[in-house]
N, C-alpha and C. Protein backbone atom coordinates (compact mmCIF):
# COMPACT_ATOMS: atom_id res chain seq x y z
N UNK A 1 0.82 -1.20 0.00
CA UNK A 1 0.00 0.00 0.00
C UNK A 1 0.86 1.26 0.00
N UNK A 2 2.04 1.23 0.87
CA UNK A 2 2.70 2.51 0.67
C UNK A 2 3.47 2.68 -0.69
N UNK A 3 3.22 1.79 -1.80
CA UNK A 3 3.48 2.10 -3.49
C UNK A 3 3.12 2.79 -3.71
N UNK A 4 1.59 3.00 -3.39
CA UNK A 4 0.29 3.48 -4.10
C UNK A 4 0.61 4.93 -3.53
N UNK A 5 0.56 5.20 -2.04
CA UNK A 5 0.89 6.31 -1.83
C UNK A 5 2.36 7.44 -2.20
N UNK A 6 3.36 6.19 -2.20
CA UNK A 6 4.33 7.05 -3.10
C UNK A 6 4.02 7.60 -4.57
N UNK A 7 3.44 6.80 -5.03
CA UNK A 7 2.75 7.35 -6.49
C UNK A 7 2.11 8.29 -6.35
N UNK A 8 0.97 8.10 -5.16
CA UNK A 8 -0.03 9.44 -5.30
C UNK A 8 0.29 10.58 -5.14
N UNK A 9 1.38 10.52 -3.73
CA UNK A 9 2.30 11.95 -3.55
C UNK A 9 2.94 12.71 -4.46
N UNK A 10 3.68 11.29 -5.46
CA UNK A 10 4.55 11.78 -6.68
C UNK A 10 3.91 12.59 -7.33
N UNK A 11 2.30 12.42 -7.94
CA UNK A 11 1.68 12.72 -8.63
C UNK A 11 1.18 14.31 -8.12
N UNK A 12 0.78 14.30 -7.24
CA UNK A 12 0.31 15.18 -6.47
C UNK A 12 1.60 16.57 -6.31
N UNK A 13 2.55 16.15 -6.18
CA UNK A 13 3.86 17.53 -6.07
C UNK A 13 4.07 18.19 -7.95
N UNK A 14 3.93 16.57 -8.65
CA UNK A 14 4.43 16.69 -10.05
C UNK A 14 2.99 17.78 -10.67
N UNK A 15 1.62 17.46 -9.84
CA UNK A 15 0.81 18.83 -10.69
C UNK A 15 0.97 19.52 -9.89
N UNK A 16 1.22 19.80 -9.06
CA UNK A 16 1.70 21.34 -8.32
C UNK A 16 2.72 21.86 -9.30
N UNK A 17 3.59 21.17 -9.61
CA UNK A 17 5.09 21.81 -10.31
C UNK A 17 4.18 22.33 -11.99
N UNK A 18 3.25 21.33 -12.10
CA UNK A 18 2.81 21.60 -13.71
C UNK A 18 1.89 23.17 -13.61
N UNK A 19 0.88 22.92 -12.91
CA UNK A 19 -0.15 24.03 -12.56
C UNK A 19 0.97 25.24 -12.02
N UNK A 20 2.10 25.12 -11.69
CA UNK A 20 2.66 26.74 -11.18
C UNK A 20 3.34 27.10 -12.05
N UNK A 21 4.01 25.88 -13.07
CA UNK A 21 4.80 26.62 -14.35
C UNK A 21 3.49 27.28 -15.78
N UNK A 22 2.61 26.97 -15.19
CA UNK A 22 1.18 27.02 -16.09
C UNK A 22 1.14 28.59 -15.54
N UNK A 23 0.54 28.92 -14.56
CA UNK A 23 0.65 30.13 -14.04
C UNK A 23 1.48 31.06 -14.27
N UNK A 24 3.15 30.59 -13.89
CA UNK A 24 3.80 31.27 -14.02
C UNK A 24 4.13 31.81 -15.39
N UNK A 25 4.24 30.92 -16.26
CA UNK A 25 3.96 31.11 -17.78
C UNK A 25 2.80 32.54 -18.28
N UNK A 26 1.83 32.18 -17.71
CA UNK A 26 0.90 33.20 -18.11
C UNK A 26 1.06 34.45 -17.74
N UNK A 27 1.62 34.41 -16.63
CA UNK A 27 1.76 35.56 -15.48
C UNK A 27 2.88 36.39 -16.84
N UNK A 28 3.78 35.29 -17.09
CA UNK A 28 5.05 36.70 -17.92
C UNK A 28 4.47 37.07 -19.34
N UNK A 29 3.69 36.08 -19.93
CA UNK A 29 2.79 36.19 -21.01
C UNK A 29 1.95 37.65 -20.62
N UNK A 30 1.64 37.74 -19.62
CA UNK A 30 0.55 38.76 -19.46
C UNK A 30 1.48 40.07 -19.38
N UNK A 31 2.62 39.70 -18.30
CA UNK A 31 3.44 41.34 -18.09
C UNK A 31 3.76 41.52 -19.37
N UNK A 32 4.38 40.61 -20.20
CA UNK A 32 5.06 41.80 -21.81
C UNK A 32 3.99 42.49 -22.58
N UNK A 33 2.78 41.26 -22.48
CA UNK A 33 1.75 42.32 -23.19
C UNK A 33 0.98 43.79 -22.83
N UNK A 34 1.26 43.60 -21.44
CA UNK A 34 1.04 44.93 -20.91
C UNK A 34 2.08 46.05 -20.92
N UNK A 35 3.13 45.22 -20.91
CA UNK A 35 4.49 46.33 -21.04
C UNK A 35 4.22 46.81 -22.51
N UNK A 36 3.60 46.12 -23.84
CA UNK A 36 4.13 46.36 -24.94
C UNK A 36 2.56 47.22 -25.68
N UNK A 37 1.63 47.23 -24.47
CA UNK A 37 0.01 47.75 -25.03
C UNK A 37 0.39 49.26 -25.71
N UNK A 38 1.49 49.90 -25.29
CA UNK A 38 1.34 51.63 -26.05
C UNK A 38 1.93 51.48 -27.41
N UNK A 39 2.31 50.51 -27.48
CA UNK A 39 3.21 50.51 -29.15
C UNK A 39 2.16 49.34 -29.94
N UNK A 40 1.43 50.38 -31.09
CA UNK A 40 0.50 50.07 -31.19
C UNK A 40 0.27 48.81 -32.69
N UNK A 41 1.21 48.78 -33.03
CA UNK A 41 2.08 47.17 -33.90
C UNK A 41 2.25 46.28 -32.64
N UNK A 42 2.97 46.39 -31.98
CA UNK A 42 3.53 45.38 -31.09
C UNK A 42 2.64 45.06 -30.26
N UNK A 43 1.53 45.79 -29.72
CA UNK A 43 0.61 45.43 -29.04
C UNK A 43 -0.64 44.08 -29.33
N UNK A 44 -0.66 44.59 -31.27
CA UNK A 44 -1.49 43.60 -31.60
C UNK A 44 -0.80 41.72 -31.63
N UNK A 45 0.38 42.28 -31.86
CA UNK A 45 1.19 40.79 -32.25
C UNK A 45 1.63 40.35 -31.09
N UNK A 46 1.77 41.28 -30.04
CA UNK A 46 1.99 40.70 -28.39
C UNK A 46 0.48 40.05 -27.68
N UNK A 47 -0.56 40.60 -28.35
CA UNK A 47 -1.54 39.86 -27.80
C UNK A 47 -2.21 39.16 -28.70
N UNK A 48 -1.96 38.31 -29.85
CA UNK A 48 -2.20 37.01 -30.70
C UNK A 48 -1.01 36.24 -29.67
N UNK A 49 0.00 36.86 -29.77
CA UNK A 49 1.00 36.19 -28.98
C UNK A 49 1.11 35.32 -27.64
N UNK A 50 0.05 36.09 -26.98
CA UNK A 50 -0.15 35.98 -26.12
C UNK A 50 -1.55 34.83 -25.99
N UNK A 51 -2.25 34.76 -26.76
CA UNK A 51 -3.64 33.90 -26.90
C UNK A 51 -3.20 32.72 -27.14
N UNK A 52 -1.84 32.87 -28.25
CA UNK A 52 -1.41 31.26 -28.43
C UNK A 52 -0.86 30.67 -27.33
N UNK A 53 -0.22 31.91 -27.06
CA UNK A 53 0.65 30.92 -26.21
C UNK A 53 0.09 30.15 -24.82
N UNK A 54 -1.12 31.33 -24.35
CA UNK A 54 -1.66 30.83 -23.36
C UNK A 54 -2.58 29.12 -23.44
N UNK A 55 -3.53 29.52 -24.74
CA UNK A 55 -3.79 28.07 -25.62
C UNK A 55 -2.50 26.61 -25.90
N UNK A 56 -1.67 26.99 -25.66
CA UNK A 56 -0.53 26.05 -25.69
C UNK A 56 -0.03 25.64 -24.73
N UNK A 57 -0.03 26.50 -23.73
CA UNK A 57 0.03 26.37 -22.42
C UNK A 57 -0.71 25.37 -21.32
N UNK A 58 -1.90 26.07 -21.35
CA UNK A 58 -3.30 25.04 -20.84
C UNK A 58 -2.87 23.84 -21.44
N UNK A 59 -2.84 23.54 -22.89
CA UNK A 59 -3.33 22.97 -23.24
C UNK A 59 -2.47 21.59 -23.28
N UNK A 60 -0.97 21.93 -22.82
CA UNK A 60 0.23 20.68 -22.32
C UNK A 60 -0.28 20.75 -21.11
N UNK A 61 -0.86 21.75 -20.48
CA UNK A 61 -0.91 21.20 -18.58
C UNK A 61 -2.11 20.42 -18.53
N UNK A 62 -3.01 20.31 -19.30
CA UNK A 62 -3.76 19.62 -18.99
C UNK A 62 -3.35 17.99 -19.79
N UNK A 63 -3.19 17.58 -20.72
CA UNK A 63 -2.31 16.75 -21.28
C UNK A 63 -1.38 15.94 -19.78
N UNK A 64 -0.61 17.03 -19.77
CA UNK A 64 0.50 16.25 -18.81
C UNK A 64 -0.38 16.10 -17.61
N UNK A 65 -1.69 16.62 -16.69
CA UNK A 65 -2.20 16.34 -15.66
C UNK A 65 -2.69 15.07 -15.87
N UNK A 66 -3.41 14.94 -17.57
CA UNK A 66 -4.11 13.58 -17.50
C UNK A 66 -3.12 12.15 -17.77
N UNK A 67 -2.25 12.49 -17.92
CA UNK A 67 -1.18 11.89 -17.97
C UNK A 67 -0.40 10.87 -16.48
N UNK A 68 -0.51 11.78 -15.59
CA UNK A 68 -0.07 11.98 -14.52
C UNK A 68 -1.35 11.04 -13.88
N UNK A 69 -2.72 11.37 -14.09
CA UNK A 69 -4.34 11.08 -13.58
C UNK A 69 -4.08 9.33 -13.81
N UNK A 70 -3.93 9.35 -15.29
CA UNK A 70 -3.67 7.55 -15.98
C UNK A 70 -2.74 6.80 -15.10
N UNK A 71 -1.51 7.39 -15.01
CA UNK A 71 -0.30 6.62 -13.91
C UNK A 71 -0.77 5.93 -12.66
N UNK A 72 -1.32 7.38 -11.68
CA UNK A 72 -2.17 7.20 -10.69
C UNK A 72 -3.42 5.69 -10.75
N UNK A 73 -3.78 6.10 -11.60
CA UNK A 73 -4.99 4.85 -11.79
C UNK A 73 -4.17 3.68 -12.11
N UNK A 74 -3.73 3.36 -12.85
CA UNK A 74 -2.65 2.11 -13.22
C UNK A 74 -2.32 1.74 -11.93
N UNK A 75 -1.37 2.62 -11.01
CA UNK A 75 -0.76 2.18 -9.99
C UNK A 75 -1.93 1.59 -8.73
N UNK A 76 -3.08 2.26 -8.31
CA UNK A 76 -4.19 2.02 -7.96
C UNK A 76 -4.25 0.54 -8.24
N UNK A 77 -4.51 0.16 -9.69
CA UNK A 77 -5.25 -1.55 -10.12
C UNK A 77 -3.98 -2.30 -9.77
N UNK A 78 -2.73 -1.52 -9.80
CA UNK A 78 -1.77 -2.76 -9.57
C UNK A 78 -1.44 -3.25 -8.09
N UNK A 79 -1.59 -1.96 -7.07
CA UNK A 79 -2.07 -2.62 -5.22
C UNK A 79 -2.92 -3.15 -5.49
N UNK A 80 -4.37 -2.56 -6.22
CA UNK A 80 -5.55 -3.54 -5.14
C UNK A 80 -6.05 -4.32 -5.95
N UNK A 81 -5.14 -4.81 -7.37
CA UNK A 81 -5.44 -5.75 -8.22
C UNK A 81 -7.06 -5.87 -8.96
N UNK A 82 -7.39 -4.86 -9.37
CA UNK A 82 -8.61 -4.46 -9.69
C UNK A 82 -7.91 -4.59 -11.11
């Protein structure tokens, strides 16, 4: 049983680490586009810039969470042999 819980912990720190580089990602995504809103070229291409990237973003953290979700479950059927 304490497999299962090393896994779950693992899992559990590894989306903390995913969800804060997700954040943190956005967070600098957001400061340049605000740094770059008065220049009015760079503003538009800093915020397409910014839509993708945030869309690319989400869109590996959630990937790698369900990723992480599958492991968890695997390890689950292999303690309690389900």
């Amino acid at each position: 049983m304490s497999e299962y819980r090393d896994v779950q912990t693992a899992v559990r720190v590894e989306k903390f680490r995913i969800w804060f580089a997700w954040a943190t990602g956005t967070f600098i995504l957001l400061a340049i586009a605000l740094a770059t809103q008065d220049v009015r070229i760079v503003s538009v291409a800093t915020q397409v810039l910014l839509v993708v990237g945030f869309l690319l973003l989400t869109f590996t953290a959630v990937r790698m969470s369900n990723a992480l979700n599958r492991k968890a479950v695997a390890a689950r059927r292999e303690v309690l042999g389900d």
